[in-house]
N, C-alpha and C. Protein backbone atom coordinates (compact mmCIF):
# COMPACT_ATOMS: atom_id res chain seq x y z
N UNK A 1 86.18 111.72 74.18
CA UNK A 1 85.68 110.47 74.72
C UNK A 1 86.40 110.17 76.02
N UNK A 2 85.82 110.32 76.98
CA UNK A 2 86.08 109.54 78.55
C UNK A 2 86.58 107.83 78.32
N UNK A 3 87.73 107.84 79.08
CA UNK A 3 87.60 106.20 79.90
C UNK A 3 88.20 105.91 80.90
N UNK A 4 87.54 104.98 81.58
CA UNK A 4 87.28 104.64 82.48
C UNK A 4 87.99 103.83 82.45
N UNK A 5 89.61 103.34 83.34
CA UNK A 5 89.86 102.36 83.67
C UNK A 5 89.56 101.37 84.92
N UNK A 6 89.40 100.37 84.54
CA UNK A 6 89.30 99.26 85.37
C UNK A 6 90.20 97.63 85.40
N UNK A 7 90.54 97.46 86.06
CA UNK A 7 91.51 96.51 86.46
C UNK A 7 90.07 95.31 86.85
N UNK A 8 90.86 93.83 86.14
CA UNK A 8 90.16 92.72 85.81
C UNK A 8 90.37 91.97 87.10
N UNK A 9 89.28 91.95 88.14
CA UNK A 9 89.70 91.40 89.72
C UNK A 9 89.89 90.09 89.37
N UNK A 10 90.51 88.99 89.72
CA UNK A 10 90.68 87.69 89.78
C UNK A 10 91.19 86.93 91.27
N UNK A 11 90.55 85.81 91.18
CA UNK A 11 91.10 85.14 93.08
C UNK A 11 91.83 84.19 92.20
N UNK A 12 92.86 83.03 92.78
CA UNK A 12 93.60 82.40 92.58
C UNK A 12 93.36 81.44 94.18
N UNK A 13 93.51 79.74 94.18
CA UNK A 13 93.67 79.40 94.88
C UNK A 13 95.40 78.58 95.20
N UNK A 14 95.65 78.75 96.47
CA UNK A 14 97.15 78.19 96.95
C UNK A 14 97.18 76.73 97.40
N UNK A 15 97.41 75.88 96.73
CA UNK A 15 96.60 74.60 97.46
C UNK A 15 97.40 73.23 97.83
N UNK A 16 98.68 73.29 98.87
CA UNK A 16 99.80 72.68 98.83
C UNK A 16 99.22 70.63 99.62
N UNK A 17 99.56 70.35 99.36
CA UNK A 17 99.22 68.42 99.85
C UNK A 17 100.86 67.62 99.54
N UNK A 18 101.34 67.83 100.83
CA UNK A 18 102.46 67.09 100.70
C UNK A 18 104.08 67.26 99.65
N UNK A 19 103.65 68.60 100.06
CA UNK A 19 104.84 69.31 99.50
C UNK A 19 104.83 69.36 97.45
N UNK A 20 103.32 69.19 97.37
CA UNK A 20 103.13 69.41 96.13
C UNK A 20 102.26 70.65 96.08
N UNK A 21 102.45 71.36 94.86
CA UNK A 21 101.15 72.00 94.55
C UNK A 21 99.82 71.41 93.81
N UNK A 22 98.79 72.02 93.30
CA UNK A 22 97.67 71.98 92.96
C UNK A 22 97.61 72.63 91.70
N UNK A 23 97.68 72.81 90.32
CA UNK A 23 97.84 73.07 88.82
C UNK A 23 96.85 72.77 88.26
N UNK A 24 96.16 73.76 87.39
CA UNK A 24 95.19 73.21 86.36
C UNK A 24 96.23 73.32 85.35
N UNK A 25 96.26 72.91 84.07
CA UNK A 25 97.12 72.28 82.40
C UNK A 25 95.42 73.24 81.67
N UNK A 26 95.63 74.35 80.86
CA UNK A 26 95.05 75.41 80.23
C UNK A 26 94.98 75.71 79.26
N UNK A 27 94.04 75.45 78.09
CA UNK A 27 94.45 75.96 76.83
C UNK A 27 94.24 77.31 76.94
N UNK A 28 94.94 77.97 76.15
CA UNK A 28 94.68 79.83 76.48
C UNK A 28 95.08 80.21 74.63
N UNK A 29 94.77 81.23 74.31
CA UNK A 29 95.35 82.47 73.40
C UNK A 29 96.73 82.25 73.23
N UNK A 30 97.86 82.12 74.42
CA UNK A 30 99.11 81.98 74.12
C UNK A 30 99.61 80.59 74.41
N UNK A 31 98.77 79.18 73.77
CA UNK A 31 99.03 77.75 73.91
C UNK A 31 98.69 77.47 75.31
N UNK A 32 98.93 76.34 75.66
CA UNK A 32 99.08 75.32 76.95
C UNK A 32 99.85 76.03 78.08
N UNK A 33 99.02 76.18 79.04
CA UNK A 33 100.23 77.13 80.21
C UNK A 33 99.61 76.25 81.44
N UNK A 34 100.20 76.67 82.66
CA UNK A 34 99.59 76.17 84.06
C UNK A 34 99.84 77.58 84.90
N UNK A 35 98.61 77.28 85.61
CA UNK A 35 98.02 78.63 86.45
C UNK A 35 97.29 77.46 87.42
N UNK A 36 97.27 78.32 88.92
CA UNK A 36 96.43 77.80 90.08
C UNK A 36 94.86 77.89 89.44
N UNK A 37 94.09 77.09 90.22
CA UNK A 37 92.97 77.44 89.87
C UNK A 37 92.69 78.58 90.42
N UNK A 38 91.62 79.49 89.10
CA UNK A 38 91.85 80.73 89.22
C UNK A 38 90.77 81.31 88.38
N UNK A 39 90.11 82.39 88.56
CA UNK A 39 89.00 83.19 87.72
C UNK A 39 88.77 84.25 88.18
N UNK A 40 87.83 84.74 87.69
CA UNK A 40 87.57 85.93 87.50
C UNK A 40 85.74 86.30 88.54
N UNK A 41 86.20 87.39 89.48
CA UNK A 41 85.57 87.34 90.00
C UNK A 41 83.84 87.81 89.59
N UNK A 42 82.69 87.30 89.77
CA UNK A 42 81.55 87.33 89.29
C UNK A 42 80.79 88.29 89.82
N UNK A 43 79.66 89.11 89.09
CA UNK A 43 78.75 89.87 90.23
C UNK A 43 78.31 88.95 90.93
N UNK A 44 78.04 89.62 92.12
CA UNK A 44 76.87 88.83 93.05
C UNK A 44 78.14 88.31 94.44
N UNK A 45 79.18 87.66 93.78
CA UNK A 45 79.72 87.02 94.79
C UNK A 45 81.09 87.44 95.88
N UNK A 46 81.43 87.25 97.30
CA UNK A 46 82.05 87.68 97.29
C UNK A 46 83.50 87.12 96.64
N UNK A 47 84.37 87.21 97.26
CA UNK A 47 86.26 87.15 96.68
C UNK A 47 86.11 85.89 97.21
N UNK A 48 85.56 84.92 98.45
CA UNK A 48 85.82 83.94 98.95
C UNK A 48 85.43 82.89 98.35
N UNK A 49 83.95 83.22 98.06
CA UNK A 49 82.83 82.47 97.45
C UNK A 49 83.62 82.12 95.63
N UNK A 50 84.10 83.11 94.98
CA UNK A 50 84.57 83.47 93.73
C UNK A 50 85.93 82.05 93.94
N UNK A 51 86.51 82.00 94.87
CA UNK A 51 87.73 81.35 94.75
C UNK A 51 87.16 79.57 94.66
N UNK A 52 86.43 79.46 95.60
CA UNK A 52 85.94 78.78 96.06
C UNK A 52 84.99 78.03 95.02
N UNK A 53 84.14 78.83 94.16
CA UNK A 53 83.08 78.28 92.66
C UNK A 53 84.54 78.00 91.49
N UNK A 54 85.77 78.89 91.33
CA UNK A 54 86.49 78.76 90.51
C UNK A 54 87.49 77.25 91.19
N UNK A 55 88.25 77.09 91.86
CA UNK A 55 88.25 75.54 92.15
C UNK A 55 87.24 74.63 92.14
N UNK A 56 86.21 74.50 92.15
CA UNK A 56 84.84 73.80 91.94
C UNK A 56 84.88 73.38 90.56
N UNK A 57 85.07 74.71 89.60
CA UNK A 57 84.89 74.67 88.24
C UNK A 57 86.17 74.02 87.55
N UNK A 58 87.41 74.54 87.90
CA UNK A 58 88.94 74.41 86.96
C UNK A 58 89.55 72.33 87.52
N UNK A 59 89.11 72.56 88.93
CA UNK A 59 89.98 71.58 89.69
C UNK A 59 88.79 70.54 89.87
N UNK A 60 87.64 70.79 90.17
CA UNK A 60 86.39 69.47 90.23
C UNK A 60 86.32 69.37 91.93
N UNK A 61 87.22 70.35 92.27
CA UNK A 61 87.58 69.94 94.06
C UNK A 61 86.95 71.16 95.03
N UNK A 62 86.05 70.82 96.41
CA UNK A 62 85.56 71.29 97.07
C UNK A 62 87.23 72.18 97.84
N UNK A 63 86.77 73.88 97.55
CA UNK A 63 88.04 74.55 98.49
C UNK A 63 87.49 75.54 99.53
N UNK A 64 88.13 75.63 100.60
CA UNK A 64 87.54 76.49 101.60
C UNK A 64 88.76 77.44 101.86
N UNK A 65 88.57 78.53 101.60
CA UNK A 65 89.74 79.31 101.96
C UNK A 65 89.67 79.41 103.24
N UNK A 66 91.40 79.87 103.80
CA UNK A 66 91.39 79.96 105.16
C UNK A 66 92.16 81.48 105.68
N UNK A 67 92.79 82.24 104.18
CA UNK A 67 93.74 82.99 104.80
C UNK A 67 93.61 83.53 103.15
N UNK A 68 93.93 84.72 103.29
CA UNK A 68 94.95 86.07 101.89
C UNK A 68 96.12 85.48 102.15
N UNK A 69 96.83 85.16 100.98
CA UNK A 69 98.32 85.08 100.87
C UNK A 69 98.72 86.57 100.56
N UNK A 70 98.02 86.76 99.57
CA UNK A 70 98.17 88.27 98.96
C UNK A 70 97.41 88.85 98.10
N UNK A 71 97.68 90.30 97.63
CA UNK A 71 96.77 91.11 96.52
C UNK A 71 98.01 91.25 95.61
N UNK A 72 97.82 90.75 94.61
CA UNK A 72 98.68 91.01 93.27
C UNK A 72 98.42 92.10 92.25
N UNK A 73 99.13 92.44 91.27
CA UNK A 73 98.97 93.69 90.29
C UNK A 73 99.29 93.07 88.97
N UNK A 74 99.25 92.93 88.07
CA UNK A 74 100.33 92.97 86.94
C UNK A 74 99.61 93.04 85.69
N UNK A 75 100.26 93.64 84.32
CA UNK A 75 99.78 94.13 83.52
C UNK A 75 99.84 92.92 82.29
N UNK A 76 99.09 92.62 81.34
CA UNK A 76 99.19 91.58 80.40
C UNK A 76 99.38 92.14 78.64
N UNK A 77 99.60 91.70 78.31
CA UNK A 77 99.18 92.26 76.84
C UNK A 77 98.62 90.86 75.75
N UNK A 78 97.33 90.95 76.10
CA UNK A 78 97.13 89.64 75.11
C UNK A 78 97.28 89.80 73.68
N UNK A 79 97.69 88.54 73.19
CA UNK A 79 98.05 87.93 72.29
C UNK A 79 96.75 88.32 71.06
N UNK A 80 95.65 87.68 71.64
CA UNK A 80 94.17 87.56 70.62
C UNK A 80 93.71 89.23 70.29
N UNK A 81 93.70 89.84 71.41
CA UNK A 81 93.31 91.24 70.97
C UNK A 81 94.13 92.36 70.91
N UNK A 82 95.60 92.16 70.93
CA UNK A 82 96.32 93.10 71.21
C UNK A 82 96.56 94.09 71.89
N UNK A 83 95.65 94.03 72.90
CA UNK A 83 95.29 94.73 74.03
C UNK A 83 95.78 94.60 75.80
N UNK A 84 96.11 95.56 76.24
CA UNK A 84 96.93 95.75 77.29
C UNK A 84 95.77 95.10 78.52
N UNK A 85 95.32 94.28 79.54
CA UNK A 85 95.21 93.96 80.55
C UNK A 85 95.26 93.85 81.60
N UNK A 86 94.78 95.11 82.82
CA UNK A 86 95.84 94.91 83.88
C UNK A 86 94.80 93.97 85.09
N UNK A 87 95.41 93.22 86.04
CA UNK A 87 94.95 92.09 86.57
C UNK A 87 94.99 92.37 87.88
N UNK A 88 94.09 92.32 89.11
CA UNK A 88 94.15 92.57 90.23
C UNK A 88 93.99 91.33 91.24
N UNK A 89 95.11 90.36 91.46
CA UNK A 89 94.97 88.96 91.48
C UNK A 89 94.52 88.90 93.71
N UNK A 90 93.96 88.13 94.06
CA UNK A 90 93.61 87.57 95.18
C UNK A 90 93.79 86.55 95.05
N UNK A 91 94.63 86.19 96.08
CA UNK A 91 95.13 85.12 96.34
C UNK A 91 95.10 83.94 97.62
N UNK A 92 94.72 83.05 97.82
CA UNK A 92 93.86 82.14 99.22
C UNK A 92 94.72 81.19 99.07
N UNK A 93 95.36 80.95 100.59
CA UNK A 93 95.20 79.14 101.07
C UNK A 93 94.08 79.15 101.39
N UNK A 94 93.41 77.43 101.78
CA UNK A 94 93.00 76.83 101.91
C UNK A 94 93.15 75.72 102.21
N UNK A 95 91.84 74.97 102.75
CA UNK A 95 91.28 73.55 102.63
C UNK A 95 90.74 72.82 101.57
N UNK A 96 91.33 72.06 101.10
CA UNK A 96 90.71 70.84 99.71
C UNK A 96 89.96 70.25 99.89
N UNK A 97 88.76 70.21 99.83
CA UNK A 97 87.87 69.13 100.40
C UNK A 97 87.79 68.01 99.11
N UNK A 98 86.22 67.51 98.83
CA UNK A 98 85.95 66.28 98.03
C UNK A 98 86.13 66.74 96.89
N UNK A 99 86.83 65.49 96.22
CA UNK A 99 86.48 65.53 94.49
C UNK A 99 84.98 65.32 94.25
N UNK A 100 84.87 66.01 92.97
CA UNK A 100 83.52 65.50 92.56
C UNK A 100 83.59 65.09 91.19
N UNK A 101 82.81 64.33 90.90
CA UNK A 101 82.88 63.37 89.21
C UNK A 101 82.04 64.58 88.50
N UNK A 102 82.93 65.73 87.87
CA UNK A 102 82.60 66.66 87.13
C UNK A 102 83.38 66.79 85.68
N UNK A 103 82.58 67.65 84.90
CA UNK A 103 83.42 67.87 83.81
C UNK A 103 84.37 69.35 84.69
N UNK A 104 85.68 68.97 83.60
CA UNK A 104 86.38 70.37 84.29
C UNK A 104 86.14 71.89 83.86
N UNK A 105 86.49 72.43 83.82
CA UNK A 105 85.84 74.14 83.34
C UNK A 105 86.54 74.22 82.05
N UNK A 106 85.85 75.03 80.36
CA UNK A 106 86.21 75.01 79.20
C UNK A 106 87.49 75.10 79.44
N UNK A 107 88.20 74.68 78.60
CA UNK A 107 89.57 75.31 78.40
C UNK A 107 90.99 74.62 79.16
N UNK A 108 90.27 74.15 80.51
CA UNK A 108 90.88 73.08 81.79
C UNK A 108 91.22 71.45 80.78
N UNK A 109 92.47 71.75 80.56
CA UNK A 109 92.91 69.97 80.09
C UNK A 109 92.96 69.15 80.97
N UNK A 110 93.72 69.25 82.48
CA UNK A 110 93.44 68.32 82.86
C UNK A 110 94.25 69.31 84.70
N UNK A 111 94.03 68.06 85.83
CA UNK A 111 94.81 69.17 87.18
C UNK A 111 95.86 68.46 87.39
N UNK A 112 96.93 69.36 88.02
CA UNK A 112 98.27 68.53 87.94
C UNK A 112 98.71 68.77 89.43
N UNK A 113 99.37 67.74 89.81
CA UNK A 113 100.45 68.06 91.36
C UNK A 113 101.81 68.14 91.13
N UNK A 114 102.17 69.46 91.39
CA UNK A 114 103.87 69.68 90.77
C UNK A 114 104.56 70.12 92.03
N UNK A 115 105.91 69.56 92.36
CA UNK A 115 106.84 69.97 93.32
C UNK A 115 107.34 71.41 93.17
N UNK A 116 107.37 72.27 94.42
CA UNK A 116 108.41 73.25 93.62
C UNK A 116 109.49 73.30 92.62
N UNK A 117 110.24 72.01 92.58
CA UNK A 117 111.21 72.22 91.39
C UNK A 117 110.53 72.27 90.39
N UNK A 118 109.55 71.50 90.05
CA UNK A 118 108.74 71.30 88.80
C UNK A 118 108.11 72.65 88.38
N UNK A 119 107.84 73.29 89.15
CA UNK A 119 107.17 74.71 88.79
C UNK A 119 108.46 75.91 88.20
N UNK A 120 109.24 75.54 88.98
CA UNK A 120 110.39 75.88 88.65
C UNK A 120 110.83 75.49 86.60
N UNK A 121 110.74 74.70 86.59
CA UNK A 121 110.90 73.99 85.44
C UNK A 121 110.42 74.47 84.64
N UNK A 122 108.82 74.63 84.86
CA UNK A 122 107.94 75.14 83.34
C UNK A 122 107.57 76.15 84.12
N UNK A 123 108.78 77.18 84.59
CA UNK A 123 108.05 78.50 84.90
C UNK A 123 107.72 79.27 83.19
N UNK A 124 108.56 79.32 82.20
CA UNK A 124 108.13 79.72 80.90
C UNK A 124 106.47 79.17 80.46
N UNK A 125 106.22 78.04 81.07
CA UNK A 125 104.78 77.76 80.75
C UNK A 125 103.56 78.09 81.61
N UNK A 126 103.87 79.14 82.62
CA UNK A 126 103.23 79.68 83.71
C UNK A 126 101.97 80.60 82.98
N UNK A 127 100.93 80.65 83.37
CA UNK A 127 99.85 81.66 82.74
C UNK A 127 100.35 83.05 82.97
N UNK A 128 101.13 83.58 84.21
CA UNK A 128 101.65 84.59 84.35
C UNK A 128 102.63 84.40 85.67
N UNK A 129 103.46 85.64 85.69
CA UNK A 129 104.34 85.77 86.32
C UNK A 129 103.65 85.68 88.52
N UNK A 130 102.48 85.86 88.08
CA UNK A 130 102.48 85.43 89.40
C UNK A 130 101.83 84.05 90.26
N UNK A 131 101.70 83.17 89.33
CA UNK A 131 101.89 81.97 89.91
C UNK A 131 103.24 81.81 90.87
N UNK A 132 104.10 81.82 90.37
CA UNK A 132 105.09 81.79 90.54
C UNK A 132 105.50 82.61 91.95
N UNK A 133 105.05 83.74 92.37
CA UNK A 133 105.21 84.85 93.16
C UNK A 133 103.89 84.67 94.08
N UNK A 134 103.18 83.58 93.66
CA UNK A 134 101.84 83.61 95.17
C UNK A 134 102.62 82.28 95.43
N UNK A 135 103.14 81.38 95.03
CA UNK A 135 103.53 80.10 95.67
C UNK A 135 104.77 80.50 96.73
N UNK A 136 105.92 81.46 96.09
CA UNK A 136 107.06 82.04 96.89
C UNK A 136 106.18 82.44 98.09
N UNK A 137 105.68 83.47 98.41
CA UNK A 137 104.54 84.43 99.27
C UNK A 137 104.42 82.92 100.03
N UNK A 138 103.25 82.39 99.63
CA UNK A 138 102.96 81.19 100.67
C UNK A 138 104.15 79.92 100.92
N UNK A 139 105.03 79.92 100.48
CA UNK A 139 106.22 79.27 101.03
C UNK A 139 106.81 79.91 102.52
N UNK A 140 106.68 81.22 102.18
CA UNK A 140 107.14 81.62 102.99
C UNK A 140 106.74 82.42 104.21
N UNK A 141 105.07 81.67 104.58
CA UNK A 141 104.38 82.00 105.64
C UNK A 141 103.10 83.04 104.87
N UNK A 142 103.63 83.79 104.15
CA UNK A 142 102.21 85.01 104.28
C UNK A 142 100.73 84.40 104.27
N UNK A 143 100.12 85.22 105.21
CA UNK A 143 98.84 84.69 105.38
C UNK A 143 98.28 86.29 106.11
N UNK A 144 97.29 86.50 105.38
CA UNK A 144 96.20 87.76 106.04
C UNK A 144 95.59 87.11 106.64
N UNK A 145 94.56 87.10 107.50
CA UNK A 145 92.74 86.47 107.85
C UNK A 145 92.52 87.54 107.09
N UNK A 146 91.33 85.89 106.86
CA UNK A 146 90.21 86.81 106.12
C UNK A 146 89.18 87.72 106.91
N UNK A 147 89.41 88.08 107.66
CA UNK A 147 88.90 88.82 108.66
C UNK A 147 89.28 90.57 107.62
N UNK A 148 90.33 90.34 106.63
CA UNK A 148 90.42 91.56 106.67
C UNK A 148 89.93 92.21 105.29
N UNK A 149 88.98 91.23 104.59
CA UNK A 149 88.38 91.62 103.59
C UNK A 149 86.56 91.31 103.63
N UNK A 150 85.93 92.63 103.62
CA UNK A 150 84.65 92.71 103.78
C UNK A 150 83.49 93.06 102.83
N UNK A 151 82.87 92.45 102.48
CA UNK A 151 81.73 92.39 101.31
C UNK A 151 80.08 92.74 102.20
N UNK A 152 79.91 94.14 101.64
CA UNK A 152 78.83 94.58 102.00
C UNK A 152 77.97 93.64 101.12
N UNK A 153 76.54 93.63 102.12
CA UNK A 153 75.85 92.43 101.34
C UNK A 153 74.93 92.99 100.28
N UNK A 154 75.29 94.47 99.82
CA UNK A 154 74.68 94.83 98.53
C UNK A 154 75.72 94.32 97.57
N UNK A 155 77.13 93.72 97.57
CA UNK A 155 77.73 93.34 96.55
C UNK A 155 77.49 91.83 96.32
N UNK A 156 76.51 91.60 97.24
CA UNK A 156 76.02 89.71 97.13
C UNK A 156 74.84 89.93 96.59
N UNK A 157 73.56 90.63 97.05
CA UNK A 157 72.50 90.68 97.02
C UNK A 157 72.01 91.55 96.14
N UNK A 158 70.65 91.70 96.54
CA UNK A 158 69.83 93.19 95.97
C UNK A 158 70.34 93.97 96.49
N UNK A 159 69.78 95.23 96.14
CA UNK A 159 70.15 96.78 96.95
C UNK A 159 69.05 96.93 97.66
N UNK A 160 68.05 96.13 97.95
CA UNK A 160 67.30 96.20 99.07
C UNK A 160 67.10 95.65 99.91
N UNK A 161 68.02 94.25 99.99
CA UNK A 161 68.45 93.01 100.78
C UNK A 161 69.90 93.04 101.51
């Protein structure tokens, strides 16, 4: 029997307002954690669009990315299936635009604004180790353009569009 590995793409948004961050509060498999808003990228869309519907969904808040902080790696082993996970995280600043009077996305308890110390604090309650490691990254300047990630428009569209 062949397999085929594949790594689970995910965007993450970076979303700082006054020296706070931007937190969704998560029920998950391994209890209550905090993770940026963050998902899993969809057919059809690109990485921008993906970041951009997943803050929409987790946070209720209009985001416009402006920049790659970074491409992340890291391996999981969940809890529910006992099964190994490896995660290929994208990561965006951005612009916050409007709230909207939405329900938040399943699972989303509620969004939080935490200081770096505070993240610091409940780093044990982090969804993973790289929350923690895209906020460092964008503390400390990294920024790609997005100039440098390109979505042929057969990965949006038809294959004849």
């Amino acid at each position: 029997m062949s397999h085929t590995w594949k790594p689970s793409v995910t965007v993450a948004a970076i979303i700082e307002r006054d020296g706070r961050f931007l937190l969704v509060e998560e029920k998950t498999s391994d209890g209550v954690c905090f993770n940026q808003p963050a998902g899993h990228l969809d057919p059809g869309e690109s990485l921008e669009q993906a970041v951009a519907r997943e803050t929409l969904e987790e946070a209720a808040h209009d985001f416009t990315p402006t920049a790659l902080v970074g491409v992340y790696m890291s391996r999981y082993l969940s809890s529910r299936t006992q099964k190994e996970v490896t995660y290929l995280r994208f990561a965006f600043a951005g612009t916050l635009g409007a709230l909207h009077d939405r329900p938040l996305d399943h699972g989303i308890l509620r969004t939080v604004w935490m200081t770096y110390e505070e993240l610091l604090d409940t780093r044990q309650r982090h969804r993973s180790p790289l929350v923690m490691q895209c906020i460092d990254d964008y503390l400390k300047g990294q920024r790609a353009p997005l100039s440098l990630l390109y979505t042929h428009p057969t990965a949006i569209g038809t294959m004849d569009g």
